[in-house]
C-alpha atoms as a PDB file:
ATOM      1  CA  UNK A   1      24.814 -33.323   7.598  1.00  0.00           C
ATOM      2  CA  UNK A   2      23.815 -35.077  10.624  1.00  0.00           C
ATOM      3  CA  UNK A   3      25.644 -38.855  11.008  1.00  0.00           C
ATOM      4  CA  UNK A   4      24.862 -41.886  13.590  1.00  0.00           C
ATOM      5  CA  UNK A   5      27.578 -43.656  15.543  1.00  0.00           C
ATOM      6  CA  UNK A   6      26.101 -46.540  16.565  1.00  0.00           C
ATOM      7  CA  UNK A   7      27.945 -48.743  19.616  1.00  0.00           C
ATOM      8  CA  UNK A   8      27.468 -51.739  22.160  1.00  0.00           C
ATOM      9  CA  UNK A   9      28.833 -52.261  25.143  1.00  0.00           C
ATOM     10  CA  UNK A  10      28.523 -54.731  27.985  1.00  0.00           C
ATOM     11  CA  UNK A  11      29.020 -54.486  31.614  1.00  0.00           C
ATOM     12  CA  UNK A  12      30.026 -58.022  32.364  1.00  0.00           C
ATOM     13  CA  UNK A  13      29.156 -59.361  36.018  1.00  0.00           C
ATOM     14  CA  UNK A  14      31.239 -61.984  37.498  1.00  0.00           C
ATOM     15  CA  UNK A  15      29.929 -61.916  41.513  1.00  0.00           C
ATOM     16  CA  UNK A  16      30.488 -59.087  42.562  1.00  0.00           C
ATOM     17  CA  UNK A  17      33.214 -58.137  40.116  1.00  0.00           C
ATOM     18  CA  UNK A  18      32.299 -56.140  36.740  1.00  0.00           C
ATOM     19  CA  UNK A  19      34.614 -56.428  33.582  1.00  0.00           C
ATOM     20  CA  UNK A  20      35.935 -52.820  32.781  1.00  0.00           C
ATOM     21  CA  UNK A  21      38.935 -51.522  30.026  1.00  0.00           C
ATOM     22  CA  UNK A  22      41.332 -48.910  31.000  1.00  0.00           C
ATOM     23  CA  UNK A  23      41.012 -47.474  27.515  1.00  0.00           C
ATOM     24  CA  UNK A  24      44.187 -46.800  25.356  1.00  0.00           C
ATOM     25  CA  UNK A  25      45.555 -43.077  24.538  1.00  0.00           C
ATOM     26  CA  UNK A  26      45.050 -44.389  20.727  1.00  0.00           C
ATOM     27  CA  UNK A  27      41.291 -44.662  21.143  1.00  0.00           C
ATOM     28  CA  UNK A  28      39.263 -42.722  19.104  1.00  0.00           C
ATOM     29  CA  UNK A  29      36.434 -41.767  21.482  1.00  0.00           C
ATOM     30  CA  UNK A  30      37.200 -41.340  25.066  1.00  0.00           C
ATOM     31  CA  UNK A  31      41.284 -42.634  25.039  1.00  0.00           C
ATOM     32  CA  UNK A  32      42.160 -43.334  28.923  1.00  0.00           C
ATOM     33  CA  UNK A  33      39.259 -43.240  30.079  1.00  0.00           C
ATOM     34  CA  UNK A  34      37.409 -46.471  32.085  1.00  0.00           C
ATOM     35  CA  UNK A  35      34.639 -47.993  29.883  1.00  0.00           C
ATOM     36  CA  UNK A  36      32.500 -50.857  30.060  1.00  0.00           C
ATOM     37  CA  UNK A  37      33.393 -53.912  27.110  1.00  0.00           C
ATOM     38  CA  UNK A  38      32.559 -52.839  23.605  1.00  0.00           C
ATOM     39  CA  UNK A  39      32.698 -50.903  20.514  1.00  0.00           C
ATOM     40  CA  UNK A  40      31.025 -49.894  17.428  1.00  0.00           C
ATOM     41  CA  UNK A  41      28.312 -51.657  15.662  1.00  0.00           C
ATOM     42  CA  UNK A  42      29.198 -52.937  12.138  1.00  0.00           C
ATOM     43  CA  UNK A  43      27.290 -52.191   8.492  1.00  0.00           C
ATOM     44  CA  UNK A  44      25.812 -55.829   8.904  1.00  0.00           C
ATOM     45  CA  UNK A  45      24.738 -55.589  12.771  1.00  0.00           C
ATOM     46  CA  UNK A  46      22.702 -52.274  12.495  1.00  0.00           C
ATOM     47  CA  UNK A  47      19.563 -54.033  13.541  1.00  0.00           C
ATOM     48  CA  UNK A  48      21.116 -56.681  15.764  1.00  0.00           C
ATOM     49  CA  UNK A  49      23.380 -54.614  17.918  1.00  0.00           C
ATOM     50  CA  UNK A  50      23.389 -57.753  20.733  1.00  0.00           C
ATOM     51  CA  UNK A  51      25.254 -59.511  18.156  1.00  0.00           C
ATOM     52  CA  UNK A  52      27.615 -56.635  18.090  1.00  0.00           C
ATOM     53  CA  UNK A  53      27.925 -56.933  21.928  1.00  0.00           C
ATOM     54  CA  UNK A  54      29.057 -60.169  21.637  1.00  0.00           C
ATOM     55  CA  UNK A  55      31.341 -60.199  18.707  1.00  0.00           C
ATOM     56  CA  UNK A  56      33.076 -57.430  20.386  1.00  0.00           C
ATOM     57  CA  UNK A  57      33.160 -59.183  23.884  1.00  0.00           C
ATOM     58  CA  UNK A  58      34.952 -62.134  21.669  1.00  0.00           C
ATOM     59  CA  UNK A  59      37.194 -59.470  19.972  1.00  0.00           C
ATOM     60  CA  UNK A  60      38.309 -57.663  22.824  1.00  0.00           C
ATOM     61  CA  UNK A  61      38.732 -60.194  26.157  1.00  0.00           C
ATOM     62  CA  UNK A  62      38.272 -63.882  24.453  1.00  0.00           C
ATOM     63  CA  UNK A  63      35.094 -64.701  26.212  1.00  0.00           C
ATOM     64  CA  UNK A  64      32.400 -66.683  23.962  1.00  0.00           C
ATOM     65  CA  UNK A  65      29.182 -66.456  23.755  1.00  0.00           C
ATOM     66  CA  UNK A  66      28.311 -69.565  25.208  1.00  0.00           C
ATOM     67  CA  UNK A  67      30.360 -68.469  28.794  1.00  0.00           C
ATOM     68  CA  UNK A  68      27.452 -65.710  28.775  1.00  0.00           C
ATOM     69  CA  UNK A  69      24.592 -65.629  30.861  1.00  0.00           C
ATOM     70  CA  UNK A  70      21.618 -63.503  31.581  1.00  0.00           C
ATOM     71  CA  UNK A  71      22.376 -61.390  28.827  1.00  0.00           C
ATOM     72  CA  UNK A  72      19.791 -58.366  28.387  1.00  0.00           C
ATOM     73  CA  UNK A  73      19.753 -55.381  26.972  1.00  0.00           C
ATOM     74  CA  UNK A  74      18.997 -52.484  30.053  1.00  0.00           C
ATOM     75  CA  UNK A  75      19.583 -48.889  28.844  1.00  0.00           C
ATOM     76  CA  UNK A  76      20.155 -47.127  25.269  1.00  0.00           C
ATOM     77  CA  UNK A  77      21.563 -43.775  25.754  1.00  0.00           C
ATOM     78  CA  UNK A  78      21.290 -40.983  23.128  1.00  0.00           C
ATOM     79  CA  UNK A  79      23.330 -37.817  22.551  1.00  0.00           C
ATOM     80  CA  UNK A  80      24.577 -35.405  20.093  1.00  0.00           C
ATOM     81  CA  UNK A  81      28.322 -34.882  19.626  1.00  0.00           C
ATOM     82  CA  UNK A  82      28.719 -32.318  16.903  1.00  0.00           C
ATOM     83  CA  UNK A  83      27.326 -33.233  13.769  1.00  0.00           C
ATOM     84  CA  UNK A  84      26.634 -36.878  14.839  1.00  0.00           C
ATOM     85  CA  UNK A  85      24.095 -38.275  16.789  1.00  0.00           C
ATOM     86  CA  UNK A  86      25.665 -41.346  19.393  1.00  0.00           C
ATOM     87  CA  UNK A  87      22.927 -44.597  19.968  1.00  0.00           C
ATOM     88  CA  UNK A  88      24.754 -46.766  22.541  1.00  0.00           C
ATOM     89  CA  UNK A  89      22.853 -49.757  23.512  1.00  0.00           C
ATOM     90  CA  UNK A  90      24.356 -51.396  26.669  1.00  0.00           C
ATOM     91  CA  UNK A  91      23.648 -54.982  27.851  1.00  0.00           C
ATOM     92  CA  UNK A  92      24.324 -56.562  31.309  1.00  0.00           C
ATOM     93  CA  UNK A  93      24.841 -59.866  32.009  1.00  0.00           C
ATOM     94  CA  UNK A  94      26.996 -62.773  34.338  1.00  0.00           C
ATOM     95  CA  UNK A  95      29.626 -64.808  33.693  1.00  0.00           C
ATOM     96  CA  UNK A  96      31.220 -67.406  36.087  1.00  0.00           C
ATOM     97  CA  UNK A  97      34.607 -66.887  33.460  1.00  0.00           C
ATOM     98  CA  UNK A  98      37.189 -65.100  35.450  1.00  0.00           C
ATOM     99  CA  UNK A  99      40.153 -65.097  32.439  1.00  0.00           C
ATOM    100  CA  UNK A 100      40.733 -63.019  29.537  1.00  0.00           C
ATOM    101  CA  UNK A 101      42.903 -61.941  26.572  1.00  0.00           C
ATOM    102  CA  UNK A 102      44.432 -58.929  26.505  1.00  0.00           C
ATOM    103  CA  UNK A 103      43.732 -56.509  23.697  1.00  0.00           C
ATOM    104  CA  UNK A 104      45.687 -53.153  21.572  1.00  0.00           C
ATOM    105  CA  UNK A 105      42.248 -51.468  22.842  1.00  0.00           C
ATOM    106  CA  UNK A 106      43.019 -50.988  26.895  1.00  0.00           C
ATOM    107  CA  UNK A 107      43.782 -53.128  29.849  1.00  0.00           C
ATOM    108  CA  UNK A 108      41.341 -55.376  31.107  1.00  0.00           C
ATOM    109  CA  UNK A 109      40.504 -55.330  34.801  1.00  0.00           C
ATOM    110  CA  UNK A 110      37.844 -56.863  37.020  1.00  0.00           C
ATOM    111  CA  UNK A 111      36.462 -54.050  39.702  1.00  0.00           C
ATOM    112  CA  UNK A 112      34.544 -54.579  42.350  1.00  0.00           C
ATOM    113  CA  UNK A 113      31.155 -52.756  41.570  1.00  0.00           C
ATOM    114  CA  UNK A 114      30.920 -50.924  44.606  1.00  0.00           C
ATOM    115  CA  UNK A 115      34.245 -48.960  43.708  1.00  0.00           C
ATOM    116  CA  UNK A 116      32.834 -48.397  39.946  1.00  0.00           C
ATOM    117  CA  UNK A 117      31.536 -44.812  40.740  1.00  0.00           C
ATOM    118  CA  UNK A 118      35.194 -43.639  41.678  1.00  0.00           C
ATOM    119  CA  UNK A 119      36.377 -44.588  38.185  1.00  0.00           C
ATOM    120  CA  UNK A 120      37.279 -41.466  35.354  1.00  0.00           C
ATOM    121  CA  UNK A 121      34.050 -42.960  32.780  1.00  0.00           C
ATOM    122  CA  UNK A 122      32.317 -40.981  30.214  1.00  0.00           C
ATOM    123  CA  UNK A 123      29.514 -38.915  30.821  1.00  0.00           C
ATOM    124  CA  UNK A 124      26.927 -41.246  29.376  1.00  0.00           C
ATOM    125  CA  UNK A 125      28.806 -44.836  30.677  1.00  0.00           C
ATOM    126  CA  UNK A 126      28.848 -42.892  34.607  1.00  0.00           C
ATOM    127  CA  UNK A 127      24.973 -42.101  34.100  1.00  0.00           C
ATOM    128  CA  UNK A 128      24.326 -45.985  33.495  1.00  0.00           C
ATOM    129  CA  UNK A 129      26.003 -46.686  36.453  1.00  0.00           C
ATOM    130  CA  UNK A 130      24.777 -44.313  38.598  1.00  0.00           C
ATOM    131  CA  UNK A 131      20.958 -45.309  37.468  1.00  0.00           C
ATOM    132  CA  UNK A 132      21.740 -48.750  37.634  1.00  0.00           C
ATOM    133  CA  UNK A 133      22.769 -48.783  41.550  1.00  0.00           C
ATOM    134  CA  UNK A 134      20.616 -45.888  42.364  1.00  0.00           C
ATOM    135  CA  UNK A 135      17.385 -47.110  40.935  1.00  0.00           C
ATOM    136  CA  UNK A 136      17.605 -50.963  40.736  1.00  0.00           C
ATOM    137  CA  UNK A 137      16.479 -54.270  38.508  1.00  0.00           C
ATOM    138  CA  UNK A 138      13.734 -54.633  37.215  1.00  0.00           C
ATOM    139  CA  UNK A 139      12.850 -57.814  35.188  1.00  0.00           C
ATOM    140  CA  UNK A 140      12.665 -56.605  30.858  1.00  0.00           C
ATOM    141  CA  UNK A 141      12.711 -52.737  31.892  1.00  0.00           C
ATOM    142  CA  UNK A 142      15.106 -51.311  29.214  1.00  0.00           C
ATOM    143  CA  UNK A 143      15.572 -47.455  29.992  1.00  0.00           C
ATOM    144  CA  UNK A 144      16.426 -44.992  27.457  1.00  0.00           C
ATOM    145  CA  UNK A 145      18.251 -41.731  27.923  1.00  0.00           C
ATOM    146  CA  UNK A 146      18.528 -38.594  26.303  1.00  0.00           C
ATOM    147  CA  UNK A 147      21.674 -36.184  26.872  1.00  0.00           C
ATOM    148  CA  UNK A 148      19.929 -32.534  27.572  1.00  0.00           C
ATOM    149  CA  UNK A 149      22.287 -29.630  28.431  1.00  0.00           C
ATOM    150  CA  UNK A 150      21.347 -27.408  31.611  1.00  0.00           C
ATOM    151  CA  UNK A 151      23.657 -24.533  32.381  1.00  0.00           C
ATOM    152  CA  UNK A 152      25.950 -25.902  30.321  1.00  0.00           C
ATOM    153  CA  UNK A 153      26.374 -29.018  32.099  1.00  0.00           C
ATOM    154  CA  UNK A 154      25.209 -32.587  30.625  1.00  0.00           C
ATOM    155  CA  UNK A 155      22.042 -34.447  32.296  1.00  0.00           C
ATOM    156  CA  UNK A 156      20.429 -37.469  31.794  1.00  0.00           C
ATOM    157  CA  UNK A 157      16.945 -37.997  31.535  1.00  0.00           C
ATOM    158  CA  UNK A 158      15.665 -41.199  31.859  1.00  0.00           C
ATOM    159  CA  UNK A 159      12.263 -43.060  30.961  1.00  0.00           C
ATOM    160  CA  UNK A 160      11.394 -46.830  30.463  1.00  0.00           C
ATOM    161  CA  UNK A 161      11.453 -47.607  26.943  1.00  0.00           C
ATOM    162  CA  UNK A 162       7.908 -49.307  27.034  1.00  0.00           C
ATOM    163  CA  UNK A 163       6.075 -51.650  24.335  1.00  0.00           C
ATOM    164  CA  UNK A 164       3.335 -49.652  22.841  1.00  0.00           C
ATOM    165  CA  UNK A 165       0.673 -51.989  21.054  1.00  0.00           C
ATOM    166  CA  UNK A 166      -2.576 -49.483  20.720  1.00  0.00           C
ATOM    167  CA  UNK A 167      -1.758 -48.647  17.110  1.00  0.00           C
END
């Protein structure tokens, strides 16, 4: 039986600083690894997962909601990890708040976004950032990708998740 992990992370602009977690070697998924802010979605968030984003911002560096700005959603990435199928929908956004709490879940770090590329990230979290410096802004685009497999390697292939109204 196929199951859904659903999670939300955030990649957290301050200037030109992004807030990233050294991960823990107790995390379930991906332990000491680099990963944006974030976690899994809750029962009672399944069709809200911005308010997951931000209860888990709260939860894991102390940083409220209303220190928050520009928050949008920007990519959902989709793969298949055994017999469960991963959603991840990841937000951007700015804040001018430079302190945190530390958490049990990693260490919290701000890194300068140009040196984000050279840090050990999953496979999906690295695509993000690749397509996100690579390919640029663009005002409500939220891009989807799919996981595909090709010579037993992972790729992502990306498309703009667009509003469809004909029908």
């Amino acid at each position: 039986m196929i199951k859904l992990r659903n999670l939300a992370v955030a990649f957290i602009f301050n200037e030109q600083d992004v807030l990233m977690m050294k991960t823990s070697d107790n995390k379930r998924l991906f332990p000491n690894m680099w990963a944006p802010v974030g976690g899994h979605v809750e029962s009672d968030e399944i069709n809200d997962p911005q308010k997951a984003c931000i209860r888990e911002i709260y939860e894991e560096t102390g940083i409220a909601e209303n220190d928050l700005n520009d928050l949008r959603l920007k990519y959902i990435t989709l793969r298949r990890k055994d017999d469960e199928i991963r959603i991840q929908y990841i937000f951007f956004m700015e804040t001018k708040v430079k302190t945190f709490m530390n958490t049990d879940e990693g260490e919290l770090f701000w890194i300068n976004k140009s040196n984000l590329l050279s840090l050990e990230t999953s496979f999906a979290n690295r695509s993000v950032i690749e397509h996100y410096f690579n390919e640029g802004y663009k005002d409500n685009e939220v891009m989807i990708g799919v996981v595909d497999v090709v010579n037993e390697a992972p790729k992502m292939n990306w498309s703009e998740l667009k509003n469809f109204n004909k029908f």
